[in-house]
C-alpha atoms as a PDB file:
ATOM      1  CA  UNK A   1       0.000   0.000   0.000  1.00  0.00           C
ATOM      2  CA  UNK A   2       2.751   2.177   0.640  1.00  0.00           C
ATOM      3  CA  UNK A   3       4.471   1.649  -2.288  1.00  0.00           C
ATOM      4  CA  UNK A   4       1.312   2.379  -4.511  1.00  0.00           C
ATOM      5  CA  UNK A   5       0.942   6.234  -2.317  1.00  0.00           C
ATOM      6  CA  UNK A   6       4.847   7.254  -2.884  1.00  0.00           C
ATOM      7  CA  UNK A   7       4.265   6.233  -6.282  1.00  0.00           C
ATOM      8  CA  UNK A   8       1.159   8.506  -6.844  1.00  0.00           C
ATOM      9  CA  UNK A   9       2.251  11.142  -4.935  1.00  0.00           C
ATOM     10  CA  UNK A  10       6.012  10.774  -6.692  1.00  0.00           C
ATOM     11  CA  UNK A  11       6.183  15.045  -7.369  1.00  0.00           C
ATOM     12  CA  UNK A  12       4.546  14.523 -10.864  1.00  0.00           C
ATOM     13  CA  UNK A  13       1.726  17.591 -11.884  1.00  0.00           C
ATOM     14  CA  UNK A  14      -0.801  16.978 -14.191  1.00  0.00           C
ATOM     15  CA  UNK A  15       0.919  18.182 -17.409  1.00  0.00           C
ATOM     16  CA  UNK A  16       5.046  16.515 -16.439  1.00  0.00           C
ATOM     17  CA  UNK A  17       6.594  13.002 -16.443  1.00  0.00           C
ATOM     18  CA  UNK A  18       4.347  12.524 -19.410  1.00  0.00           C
ATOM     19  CA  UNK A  19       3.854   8.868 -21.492  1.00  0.00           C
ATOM     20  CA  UNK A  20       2.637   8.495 -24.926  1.00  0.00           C
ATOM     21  CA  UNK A  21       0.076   5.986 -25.220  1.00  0.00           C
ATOM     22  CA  UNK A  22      -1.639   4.977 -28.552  1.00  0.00           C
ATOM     23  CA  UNK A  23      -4.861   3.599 -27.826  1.00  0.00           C
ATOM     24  CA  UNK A  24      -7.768   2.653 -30.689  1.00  0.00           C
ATOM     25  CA  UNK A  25     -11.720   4.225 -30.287  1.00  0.00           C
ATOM     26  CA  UNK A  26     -14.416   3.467 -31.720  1.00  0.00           C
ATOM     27  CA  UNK A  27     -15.509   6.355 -34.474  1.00  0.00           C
ATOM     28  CA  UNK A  28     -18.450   7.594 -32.607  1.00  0.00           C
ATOM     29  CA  UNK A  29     -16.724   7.020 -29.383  1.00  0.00           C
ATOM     30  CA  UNK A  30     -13.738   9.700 -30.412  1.00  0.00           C
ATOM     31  CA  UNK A  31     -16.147  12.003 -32.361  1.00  0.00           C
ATOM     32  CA  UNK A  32     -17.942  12.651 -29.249  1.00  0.00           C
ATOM     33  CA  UNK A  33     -15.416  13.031 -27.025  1.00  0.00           C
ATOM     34  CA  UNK A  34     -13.682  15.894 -29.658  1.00  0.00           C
ATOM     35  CA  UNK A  35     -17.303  17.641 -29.259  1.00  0.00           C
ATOM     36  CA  UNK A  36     -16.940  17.221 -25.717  1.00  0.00           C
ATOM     37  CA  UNK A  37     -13.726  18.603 -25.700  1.00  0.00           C
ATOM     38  CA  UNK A  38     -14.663  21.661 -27.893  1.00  0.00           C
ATOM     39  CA  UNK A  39     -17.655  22.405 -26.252  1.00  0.00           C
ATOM     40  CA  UNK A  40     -15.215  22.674 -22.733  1.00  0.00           C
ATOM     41  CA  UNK A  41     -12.711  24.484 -24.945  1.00  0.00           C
ATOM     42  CA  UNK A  42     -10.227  22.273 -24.277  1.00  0.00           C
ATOM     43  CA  UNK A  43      -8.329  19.563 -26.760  1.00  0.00           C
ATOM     44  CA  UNK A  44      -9.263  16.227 -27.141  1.00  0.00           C
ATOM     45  CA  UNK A  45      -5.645  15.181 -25.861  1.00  0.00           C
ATOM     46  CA  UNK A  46      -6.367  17.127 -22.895  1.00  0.00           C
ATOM     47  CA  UNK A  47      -9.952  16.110 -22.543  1.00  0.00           C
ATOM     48  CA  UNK A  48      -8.862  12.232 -22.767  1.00  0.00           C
ATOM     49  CA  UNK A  49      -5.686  13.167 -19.824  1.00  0.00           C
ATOM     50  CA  UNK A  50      -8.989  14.433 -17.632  1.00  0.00           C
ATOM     51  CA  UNK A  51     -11.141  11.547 -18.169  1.00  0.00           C
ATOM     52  CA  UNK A  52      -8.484   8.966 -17.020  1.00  0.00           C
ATOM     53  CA  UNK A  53      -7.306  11.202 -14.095  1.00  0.00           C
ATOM     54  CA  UNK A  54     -10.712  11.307 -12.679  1.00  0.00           C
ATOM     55  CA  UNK A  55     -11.073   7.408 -13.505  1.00  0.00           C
ATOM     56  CA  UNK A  56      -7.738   6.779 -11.418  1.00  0.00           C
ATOM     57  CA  UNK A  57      -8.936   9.001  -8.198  1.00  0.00           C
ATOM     58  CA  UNK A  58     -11.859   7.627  -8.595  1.00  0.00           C
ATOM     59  CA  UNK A  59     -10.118   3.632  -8.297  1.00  0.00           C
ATOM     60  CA  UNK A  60      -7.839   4.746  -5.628  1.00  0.00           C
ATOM     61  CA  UNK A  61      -9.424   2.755  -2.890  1.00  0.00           C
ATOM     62  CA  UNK A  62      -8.959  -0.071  -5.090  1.00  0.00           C
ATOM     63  CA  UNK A  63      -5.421   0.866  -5.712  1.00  0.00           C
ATOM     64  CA  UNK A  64      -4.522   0.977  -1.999  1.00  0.00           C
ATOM     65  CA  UNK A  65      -5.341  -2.610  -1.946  1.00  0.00           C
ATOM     66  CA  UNK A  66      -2.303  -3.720  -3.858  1.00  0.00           C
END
């Protein structure tokens, strides 16, 4: 449990220590996350970074199991 904390709380922001993932969507599933992201006036790249930082806080009970 420890190890999982230090290593989400490692001194990393939101936009630094980035990876580059390449990940396939379905058509509609990427065409409405762009209008998402335009309609928050935001990029879809940025959009996408939001949706799977909420995901993980959301998981982090889950993550403090390990």
């Amino acid at each position: 449990m420890k190890l999982i904390e230090n290593y989400l709380n490692n001194g990393c922001n939101f936009y630094s220590c980035m990876k580059d993932i390449n990940i396939e969507l379905k058509d509609k599933t990427h065409s409405l996350a762009k209008v998402c992201a335009v309609l928050k006036n935001t990029t879809l790249k940025q959009y996408i970074q939001k949706a799977i930082a909420a995901a993980i806080e959301k998981d982090k009970e889950e993550l403090k199991k390990l």
